[in-house]
C-alpha atoms as a PDB file:
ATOM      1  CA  UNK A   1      74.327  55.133  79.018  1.00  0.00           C
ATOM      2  CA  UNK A   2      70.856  54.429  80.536  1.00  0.00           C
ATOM      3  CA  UNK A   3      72.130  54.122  84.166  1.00  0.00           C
ATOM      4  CA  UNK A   4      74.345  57.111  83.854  1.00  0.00           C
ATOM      5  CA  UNK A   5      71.128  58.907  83.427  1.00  0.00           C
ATOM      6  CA  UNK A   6      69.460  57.445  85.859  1.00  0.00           C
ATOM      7  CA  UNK A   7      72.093  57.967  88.487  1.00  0.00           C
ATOM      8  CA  UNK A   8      71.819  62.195  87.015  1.00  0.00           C
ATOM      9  CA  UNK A   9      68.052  62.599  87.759  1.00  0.00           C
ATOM     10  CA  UNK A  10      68.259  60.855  90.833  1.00  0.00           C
ATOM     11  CA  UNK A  11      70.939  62.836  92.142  1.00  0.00           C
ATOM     12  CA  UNK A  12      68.845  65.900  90.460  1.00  0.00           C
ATOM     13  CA  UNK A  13      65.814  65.015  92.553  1.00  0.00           C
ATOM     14  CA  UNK A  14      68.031  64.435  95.894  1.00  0.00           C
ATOM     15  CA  UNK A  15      69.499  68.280  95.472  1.00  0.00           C
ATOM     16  CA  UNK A  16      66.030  69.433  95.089  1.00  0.00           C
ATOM     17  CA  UNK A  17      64.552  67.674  98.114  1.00  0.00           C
ATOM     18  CA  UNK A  18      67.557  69.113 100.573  1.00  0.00           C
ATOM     19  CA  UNK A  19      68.300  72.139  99.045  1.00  0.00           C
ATOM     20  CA  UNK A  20      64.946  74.513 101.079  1.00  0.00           C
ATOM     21  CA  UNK A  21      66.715  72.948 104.266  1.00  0.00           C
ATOM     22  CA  UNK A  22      70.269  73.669 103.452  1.00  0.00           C
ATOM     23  CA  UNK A  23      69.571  77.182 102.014  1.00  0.00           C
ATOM     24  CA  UNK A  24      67.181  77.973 104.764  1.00  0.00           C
ATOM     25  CA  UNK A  25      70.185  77.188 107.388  1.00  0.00           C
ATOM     26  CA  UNK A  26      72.314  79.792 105.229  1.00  0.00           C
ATOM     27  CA  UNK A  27      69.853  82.557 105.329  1.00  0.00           C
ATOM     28  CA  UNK A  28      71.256  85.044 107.258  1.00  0.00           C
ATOM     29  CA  UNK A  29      68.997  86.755 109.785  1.00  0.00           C
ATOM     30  CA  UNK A  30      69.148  89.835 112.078  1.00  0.00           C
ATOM     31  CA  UNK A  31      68.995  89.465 115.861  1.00  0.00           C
ATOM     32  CA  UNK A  32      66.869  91.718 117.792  1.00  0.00           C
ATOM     33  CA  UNK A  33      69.782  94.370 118.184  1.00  0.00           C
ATOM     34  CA  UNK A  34      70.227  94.941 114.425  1.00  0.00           C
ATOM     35  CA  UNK A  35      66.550  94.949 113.711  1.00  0.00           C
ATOM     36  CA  UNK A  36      66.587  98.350 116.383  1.00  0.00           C
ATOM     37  CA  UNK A  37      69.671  99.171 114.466  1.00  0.00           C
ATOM     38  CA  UNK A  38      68.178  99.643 111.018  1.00  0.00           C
ATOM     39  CA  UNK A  39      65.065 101.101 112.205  1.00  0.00           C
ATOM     40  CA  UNK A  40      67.471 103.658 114.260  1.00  0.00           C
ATOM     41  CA  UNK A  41      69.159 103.996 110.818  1.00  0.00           C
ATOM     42  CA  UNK A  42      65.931 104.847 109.201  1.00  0.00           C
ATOM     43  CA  UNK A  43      64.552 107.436 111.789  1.00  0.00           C
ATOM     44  CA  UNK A  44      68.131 109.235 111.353  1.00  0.00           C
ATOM     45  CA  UNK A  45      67.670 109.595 107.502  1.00  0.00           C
ATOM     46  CA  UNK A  46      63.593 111.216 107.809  1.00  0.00           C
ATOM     47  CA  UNK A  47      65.887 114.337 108.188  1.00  0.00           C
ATOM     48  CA  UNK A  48      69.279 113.831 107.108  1.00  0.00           C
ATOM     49  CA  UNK A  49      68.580 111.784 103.734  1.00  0.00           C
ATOM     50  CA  UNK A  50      69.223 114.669 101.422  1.00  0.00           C
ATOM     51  CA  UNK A  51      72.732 115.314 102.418  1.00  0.00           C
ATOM     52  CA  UNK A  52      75.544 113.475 100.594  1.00  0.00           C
ATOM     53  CA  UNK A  53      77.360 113.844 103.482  1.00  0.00           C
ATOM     54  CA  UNK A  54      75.434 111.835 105.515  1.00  0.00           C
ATOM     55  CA  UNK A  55      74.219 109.322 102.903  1.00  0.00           C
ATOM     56  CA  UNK A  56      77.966 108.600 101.976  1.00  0.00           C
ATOM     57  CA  UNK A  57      78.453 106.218 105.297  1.00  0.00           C
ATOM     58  CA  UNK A  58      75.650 103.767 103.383  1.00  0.00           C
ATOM     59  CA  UNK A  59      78.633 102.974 101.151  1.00  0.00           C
ATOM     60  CA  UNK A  60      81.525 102.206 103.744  1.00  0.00           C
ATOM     61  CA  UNK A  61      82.241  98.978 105.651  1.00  0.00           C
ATOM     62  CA  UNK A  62      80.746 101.030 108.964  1.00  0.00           C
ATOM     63  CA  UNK A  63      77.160 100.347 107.183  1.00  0.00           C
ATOM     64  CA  UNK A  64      76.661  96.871 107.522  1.00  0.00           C
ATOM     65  CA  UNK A  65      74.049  96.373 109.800  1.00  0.00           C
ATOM     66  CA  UNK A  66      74.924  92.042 109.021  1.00  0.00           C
ATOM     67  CA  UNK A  67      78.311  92.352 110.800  1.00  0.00           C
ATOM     68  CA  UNK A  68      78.037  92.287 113.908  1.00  0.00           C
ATOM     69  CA  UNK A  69      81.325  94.382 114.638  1.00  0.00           C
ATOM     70  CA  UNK A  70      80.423  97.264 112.937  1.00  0.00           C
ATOM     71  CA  UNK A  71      78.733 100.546 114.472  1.00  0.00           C
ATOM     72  CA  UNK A  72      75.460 100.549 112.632  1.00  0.00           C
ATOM     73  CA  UNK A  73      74.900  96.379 113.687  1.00  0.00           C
ATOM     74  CA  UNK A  74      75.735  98.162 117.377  1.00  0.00           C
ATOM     75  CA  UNK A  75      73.141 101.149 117.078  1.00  0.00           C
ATOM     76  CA  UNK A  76      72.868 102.390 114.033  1.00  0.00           C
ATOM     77  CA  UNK A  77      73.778 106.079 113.766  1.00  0.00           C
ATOM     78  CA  UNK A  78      73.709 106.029 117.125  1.00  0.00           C
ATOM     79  CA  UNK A  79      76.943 102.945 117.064  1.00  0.00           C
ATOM     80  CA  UNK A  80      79.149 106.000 117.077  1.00  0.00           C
ATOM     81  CA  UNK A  81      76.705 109.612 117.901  1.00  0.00           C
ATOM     82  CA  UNK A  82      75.320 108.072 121.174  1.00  0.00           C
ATOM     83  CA  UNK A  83      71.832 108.859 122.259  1.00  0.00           C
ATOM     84  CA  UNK A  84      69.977 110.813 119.974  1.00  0.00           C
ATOM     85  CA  UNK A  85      66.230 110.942 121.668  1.00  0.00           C
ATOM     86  CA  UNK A  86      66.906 114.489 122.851  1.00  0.00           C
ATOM     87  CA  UNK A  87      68.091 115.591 119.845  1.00  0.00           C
ATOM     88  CA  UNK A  88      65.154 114.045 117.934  1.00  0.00           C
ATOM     89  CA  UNK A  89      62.394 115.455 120.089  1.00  0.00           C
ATOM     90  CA  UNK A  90      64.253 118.943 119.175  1.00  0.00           C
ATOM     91  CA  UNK A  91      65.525 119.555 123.200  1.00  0.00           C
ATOM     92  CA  UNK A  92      69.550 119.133 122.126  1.00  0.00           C
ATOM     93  CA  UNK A  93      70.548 120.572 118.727  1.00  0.00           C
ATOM     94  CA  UNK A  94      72.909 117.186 117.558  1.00  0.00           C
ATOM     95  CA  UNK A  95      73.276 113.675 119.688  1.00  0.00           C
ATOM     96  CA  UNK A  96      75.644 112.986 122.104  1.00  0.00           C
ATOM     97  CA  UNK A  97      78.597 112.918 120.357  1.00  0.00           C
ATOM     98  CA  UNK A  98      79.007 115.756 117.278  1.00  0.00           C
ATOM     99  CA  UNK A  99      81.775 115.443 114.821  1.00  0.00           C
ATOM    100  CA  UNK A 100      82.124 118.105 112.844  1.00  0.00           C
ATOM    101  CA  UNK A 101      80.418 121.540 112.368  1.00  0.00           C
ATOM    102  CA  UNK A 102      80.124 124.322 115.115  1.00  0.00           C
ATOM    103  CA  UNK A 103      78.611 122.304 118.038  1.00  0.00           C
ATOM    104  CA  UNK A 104      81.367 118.974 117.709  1.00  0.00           C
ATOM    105  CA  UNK A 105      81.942 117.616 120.812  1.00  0.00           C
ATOM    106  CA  UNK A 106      85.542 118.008 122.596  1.00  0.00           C
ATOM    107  CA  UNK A 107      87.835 115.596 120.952  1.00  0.00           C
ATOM    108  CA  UNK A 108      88.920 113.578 123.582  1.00  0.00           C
ATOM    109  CA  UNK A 109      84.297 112.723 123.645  1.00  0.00           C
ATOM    110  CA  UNK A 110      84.945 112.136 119.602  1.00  0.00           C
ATOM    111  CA  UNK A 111      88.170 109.625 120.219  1.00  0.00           C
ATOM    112  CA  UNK A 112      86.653 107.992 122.616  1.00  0.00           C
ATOM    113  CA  UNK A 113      83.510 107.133 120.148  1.00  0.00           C
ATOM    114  CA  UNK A 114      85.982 105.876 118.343  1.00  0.00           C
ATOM    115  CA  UNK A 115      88.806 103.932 120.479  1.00  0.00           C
ATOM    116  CA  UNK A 116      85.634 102.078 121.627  1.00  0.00           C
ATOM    117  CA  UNK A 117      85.848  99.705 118.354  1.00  0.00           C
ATOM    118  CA  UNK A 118      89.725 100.503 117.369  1.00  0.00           C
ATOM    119  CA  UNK A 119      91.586  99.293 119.993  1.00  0.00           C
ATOM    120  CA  UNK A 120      95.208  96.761 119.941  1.00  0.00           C
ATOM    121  CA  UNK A 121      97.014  96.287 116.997  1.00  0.00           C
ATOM    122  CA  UNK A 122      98.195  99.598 114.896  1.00  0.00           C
ATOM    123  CA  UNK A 123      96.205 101.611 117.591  1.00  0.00           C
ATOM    124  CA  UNK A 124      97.308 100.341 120.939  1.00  0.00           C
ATOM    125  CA  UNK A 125     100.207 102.798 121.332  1.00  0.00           C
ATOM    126  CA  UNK A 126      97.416 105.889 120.726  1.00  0.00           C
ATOM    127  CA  UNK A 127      97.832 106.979 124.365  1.00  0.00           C
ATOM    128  CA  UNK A 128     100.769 109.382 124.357  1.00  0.00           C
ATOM    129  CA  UNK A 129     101.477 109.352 121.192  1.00  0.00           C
ATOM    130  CA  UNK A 130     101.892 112.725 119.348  1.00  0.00           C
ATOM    131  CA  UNK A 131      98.968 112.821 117.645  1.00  0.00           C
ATOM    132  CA  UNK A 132      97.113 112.079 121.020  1.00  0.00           C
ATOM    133  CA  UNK A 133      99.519 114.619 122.517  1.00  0.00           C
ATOM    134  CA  UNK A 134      98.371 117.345 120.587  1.00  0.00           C
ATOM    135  CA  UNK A 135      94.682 117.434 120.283  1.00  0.00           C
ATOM    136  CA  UNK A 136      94.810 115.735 117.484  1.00  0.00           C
ATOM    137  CA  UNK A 137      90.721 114.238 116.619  1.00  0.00           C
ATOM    138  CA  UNK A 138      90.348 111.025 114.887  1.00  0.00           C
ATOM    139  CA  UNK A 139      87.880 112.772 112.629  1.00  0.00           C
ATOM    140  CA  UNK A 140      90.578 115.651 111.850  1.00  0.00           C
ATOM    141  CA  UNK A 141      92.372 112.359 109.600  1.00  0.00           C
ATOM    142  CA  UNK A 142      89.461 110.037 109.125  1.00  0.00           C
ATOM    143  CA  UNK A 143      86.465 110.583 107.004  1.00  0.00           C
ATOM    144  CA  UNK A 144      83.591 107.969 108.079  1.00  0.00           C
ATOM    145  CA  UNK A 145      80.764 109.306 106.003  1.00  0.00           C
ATOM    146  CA  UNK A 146      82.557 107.968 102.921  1.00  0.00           C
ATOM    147  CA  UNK A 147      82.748 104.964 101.008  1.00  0.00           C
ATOM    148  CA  UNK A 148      86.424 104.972 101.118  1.00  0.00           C
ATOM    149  CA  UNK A 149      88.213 106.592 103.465  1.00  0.00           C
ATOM    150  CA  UNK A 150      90.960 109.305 101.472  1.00  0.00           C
ATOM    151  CA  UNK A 151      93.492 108.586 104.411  1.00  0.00           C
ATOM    152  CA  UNK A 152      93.222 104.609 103.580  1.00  0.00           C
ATOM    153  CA  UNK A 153      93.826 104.974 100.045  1.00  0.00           C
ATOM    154  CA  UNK A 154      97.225 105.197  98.666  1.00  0.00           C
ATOM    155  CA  UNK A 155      96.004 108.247  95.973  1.00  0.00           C
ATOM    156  CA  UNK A 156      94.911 110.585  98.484  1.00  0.00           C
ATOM    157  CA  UNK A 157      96.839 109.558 101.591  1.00  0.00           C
ATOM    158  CA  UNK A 158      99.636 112.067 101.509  1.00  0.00           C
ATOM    159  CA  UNK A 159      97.019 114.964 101.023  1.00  0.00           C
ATOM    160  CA  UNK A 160      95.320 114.299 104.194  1.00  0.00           C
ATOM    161  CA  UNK A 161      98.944 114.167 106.073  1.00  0.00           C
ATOM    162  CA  UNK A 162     100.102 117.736 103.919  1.00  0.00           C
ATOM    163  CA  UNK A 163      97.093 119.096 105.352  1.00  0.00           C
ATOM    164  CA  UNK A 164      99.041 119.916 108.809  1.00  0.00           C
ATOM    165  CA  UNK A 165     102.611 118.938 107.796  1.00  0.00           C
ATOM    166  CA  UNK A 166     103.169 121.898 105.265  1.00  0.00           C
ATOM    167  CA  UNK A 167     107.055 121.385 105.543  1.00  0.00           C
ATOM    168  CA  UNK A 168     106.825 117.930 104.538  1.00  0.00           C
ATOM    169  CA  UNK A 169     104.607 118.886 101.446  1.00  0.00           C
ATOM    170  CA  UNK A 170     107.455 121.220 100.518  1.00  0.00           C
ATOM    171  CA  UNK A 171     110.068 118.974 100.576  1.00  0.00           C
ATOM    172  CA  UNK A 172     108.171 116.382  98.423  1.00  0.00           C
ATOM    173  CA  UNK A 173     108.172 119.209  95.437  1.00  0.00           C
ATOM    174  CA  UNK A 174     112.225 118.890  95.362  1.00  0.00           C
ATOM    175  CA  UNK A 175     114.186 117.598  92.688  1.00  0.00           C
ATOM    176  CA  UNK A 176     115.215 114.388  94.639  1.00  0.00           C
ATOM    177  CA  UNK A 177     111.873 113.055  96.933  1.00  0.00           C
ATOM    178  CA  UNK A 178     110.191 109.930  98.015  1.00  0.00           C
ATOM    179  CA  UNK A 179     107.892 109.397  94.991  1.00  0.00           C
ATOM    180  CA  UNK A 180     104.108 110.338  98.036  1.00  0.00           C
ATOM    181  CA  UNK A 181     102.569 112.765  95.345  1.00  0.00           C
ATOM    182  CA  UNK A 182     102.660 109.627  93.241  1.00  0.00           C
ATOM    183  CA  UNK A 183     101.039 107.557  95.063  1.00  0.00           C
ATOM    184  CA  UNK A 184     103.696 105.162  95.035  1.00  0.00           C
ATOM    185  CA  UNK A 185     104.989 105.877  99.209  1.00  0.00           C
ATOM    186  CA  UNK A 186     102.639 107.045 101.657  1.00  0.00           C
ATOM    187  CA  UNK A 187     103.300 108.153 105.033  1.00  0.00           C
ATOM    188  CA  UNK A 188     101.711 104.880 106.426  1.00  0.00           C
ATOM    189  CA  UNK A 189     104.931 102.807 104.779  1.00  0.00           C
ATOM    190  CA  UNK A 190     107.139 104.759 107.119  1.00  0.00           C
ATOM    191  CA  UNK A 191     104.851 106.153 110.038  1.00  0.00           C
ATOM    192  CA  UNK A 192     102.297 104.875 112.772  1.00  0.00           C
ATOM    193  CA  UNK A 193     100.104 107.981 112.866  1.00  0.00           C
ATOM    194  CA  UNK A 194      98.432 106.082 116.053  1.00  0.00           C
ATOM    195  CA  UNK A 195     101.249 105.987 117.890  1.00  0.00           C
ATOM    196  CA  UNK A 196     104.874 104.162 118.050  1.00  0.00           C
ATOM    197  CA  UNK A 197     106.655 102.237 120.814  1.00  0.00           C
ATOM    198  CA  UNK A 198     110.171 103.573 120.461  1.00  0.00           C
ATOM    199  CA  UNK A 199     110.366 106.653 118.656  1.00  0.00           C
ATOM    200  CA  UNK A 200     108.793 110.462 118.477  1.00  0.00           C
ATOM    201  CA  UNK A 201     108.269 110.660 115.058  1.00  0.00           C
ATOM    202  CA  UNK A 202     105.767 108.150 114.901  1.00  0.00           C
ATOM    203  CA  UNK A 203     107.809 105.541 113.336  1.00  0.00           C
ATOM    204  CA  UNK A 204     107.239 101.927 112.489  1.00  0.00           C
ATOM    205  CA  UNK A 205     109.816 100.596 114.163  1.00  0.00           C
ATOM    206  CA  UNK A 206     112.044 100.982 117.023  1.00  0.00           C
ATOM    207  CA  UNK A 207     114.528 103.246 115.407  1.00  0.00           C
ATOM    208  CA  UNK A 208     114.872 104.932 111.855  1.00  0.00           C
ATOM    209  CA  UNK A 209     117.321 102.872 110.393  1.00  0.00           C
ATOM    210  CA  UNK A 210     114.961  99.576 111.236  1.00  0.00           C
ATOM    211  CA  UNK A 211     112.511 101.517 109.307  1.00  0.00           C
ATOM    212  CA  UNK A 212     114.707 102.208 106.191  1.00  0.00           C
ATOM    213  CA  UNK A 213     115.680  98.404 106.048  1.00  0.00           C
ATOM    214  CA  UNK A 214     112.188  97.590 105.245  1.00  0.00           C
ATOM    215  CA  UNK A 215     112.486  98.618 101.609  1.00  0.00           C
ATOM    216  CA  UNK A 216     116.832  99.119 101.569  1.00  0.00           C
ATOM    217  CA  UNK A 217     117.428  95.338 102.584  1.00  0.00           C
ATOM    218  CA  UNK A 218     120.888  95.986 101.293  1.00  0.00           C
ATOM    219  CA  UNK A 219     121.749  98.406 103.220  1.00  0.00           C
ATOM    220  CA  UNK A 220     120.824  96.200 106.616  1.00  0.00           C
ATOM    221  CA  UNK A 221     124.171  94.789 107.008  1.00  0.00           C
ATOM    222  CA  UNK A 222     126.113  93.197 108.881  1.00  0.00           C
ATOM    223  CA  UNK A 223     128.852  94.310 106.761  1.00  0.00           C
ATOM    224  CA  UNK A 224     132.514  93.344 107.286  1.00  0.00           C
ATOM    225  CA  UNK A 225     133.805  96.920 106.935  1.00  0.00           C
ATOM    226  CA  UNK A 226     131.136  99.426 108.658  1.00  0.00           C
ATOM    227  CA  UNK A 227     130.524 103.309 107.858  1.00  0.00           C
ATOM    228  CA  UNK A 228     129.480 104.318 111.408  1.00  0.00           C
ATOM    229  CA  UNK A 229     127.590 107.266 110.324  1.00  0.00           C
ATOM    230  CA  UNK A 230     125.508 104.721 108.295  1.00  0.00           C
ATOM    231  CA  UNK A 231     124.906 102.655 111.292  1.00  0.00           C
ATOM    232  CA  UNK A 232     124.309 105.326 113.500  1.00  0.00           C
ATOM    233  CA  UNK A 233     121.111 107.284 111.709  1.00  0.00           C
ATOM    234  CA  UNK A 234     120.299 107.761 107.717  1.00  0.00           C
ATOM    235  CA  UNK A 235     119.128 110.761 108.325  1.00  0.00           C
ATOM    236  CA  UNK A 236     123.207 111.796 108.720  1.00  0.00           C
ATOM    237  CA  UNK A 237     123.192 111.794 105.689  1.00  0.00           C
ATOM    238  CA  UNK A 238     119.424 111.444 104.186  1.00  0.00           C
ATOM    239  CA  UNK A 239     116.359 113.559 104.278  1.00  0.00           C
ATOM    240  CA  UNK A 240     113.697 110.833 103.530  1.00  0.00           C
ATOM    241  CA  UNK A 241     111.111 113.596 102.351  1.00  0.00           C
ATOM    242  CA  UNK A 242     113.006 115.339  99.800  1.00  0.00           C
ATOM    243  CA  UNK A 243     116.223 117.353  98.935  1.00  0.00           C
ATOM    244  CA  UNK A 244     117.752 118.777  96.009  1.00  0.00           C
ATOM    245  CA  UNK A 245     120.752 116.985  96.271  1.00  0.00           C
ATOM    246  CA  UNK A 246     120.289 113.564  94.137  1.00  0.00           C
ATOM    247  CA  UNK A 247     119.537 110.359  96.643  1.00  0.00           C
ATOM    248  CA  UNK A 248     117.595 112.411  98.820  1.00  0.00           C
ATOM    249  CA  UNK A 249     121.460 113.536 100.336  1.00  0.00           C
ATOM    250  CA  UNK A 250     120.905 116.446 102.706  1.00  0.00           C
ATOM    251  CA  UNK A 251     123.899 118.839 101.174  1.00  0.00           C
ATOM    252  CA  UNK A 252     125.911 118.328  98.221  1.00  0.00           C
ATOM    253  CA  UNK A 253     128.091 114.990  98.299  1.00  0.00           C
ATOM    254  CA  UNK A 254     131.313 116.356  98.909  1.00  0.00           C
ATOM    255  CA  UNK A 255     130.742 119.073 101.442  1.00  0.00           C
ATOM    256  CA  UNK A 256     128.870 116.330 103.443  1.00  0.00           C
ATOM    257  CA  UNK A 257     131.721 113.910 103.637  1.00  0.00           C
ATOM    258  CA  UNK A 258     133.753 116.873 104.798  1.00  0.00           C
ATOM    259  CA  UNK A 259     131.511 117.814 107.398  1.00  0.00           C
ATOM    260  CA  UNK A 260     133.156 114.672 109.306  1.00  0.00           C
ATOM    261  CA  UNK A 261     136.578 114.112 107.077  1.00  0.00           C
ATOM    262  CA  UNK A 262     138.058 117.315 107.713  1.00  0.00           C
ATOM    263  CA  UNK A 263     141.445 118.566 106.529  1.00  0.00           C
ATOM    264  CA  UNK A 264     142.732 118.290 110.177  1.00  0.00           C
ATOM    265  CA  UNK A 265     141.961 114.472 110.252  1.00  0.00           C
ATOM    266  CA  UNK A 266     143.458 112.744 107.144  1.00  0.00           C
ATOM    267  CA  UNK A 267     143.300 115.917 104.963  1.00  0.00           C
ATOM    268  CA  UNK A 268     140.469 114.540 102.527  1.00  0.00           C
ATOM    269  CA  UNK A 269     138.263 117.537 103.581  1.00  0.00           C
ATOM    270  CA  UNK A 270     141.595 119.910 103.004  1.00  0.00           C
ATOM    271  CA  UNK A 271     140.545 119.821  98.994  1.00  0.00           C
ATOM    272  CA  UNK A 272     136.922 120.753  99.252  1.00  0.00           C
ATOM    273  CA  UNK A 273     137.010 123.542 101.724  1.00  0.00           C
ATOM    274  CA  UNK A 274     139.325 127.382 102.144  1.00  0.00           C
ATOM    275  CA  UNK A 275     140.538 129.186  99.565  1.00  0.00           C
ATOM    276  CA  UNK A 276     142.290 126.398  97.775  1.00  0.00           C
ATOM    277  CA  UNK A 277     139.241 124.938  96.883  1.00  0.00           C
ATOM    278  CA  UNK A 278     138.601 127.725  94.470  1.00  0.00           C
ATOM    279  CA  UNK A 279     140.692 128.291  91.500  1.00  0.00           C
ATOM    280  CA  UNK A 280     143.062 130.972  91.066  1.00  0.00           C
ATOM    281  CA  UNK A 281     142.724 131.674  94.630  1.00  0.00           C
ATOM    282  CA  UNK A 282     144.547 131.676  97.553  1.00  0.00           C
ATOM    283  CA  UNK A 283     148.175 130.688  98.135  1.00  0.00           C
ATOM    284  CA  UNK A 284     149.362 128.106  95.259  1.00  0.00           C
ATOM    285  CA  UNK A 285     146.205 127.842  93.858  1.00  0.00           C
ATOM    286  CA  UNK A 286     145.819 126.624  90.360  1.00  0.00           C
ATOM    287  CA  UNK A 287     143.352 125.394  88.209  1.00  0.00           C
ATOM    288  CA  UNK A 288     143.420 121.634  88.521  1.00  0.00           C
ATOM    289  CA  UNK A 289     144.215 122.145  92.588  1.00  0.00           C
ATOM    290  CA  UNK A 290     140.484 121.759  93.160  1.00  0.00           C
ATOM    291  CA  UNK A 291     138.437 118.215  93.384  1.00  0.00           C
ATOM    292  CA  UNK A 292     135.376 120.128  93.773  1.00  0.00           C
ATOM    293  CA  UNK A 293     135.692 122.480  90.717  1.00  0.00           C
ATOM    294  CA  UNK A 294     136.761 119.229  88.805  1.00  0.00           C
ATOM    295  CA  UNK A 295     133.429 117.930  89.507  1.00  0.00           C
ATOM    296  CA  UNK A 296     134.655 115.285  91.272  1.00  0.00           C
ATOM    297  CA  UNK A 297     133.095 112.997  93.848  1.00  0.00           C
ATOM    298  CA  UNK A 298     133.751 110.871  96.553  1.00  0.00           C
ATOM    299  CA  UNK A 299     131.638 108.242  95.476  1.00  0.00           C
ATOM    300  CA  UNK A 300     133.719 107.510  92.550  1.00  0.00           C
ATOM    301  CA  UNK A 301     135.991 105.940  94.248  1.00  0.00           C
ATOM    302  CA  UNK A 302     134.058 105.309  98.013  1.00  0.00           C
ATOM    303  CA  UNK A 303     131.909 103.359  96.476  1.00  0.00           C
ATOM    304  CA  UNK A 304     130.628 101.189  98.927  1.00  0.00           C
ATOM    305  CA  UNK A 305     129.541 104.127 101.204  1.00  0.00           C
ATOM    306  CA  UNK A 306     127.054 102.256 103.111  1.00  0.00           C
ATOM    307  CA  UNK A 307     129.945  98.972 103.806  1.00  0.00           C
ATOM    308  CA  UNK A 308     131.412  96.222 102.142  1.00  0.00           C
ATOM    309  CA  UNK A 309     132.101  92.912 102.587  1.00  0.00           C
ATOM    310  CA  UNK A 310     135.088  92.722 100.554  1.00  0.00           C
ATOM    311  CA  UNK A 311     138.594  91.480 102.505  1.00  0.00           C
ATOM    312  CA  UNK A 312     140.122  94.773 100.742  1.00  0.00           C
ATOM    313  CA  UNK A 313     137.016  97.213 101.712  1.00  0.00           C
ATOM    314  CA  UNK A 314     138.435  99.041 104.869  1.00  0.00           C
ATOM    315  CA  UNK A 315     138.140 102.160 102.826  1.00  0.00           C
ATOM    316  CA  UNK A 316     134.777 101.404 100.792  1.00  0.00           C
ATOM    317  CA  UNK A 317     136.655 100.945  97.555  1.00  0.00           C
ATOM    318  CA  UNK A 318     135.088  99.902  94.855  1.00  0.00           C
END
């Protein structure tokens, strides 16, 4: 019992003698750079410390002067507005590089402020993308002066993105949609707003379908018995943003299954189009003549619309 306690204030006394030189190698320290950087930092806020606007970058990951990657640990304010000495001795009326407000800079001067951090990765296909394409401004997405950014965050994402796609934001009110207002899909699951390297929508992937398979596994194949239409594009049949056809179909079920198995084929369009799709009219129409006014569906017996593997599934049977 004695020795045990010896051994525990002895090994007490040992921490105490090397902790100062441990602790003292931990310390973090600024270099020279980030010293100039936090006094730049300081200067900037004599004048611009009573705006929430400005003070909101203090917040963000941008504002740590202790990492050395980010803009205020390169400069300070001046990381991402460039020289400011004119505009503090009251000769310019902003810095170099303006952001926002009447006297912003041209945005290919405001990208470039910012492509000089964000560069590979998600962003290296920026150049000629459509965003990049079409004047689009880093800043007209991004919000730096805030301790999140609303275009990060899965709550306010879609917002941001409605802001220019308007038809989009309509078609996520319909009765069948993605669930974006809820939070629950963003744009960013589907879309590369910084550019893609196969397609003009700003996809993911390569194609749509590659895109799709990232949540509908199932649907990947290879099936035994393929639905070319399936293979060939979802959007023949889907509208990913919202319809009012249930499954996000883009017309009702059996009008879009006779859009390619028309009556002239193998007469399964014959009993949802022309007069004899209505009853009591037309030429030996009755009332039981109709699939479509029976409310029936080609789904209950096509089943497997998107393939099957079953010996017996040539026709997507159930």
């Amino acid at each position: 019992m004695k020795q045990t306690l010896a051994l525990r204030l002895l090994f007490g006394v040992a921490l105490m003698l090397l902790a100062p030189p441990v602790l003292a190698q931990q310390r973090q320290t600024l270099s020279p750079g980030q010293m100039s950087a936090q006094a730049s930092v300081k200067t900037c806020l004599t004048c611009h410390g009573g705006d929430p606007k400005v003070t909101a970058i203090l917040q963000s990951p941008m504002a740590k002067i202790g990492d050395p990657r980010t803009p205020f640990a390169q400069g300070g304010c001046e990381g991402c507005h460039g020289d400011g000495s004119a505009h503090m001795a009251g000769k310019a009326t902003g810095p170099t590089v303006v952001f926002a407000g009447p006297h912003k800079s041209p945005v290919a001067v405001r990208n470039e402020a910012c492509s000089g951090c964000h560069q590979g990765a998600s962003h290296m296909n920026w150049k000629g993308s459509a965003h990049e394409v079409n004047n689009v401004a880093c800043t007209d997405c991004h919000t730096a002066h805030a301790a999140k950014d609303p275009v990060t965050v899965k709550a306010t994402q879609v917002e941001v993105c409605f802001t220019c796609h308007a038809r989009e934001r309509a078609d996520s009110f319909k009765y069948s949609h993605h669930p974006m207002r809820e939070g629950k899909v963003v744009c960013s699951d589907c879309h590369n707003p910084h550019g893609s390297p196969g397609d003009t929508k700003l996809l993911k992937e390569f194609t749509v379908n590659e895109t799709c398979y990232n949540c509908h596994a199932d649907k990947r194949g290879p099936m035994m018995w393929e639905h070319q239409p399936v293979r060939d594009n979802c959007l023949n049949c889907h509208n990913p943003h919202g319809t009012n056809q249930p499954r996000l179909m883009v017309e009702q079920m059996n009008f879009l299954c006779a859009s390619c198995h028309t009556g002239e084929s193998n007469n399964s369009g014959a009993a949802f189009g022309g007069h004899g799709s209505i009853p009591f009219r037309g030429p030996g129409s009755t009332r039981f003549n109709s699939a479509l006014a029976n409310q029936r569906d080609c789904l209950n017996c096509h089943s497997q619309v998107h393939g099957s593997n079953s010996p017996s599934g040539a026709y997507f049977f159930r």
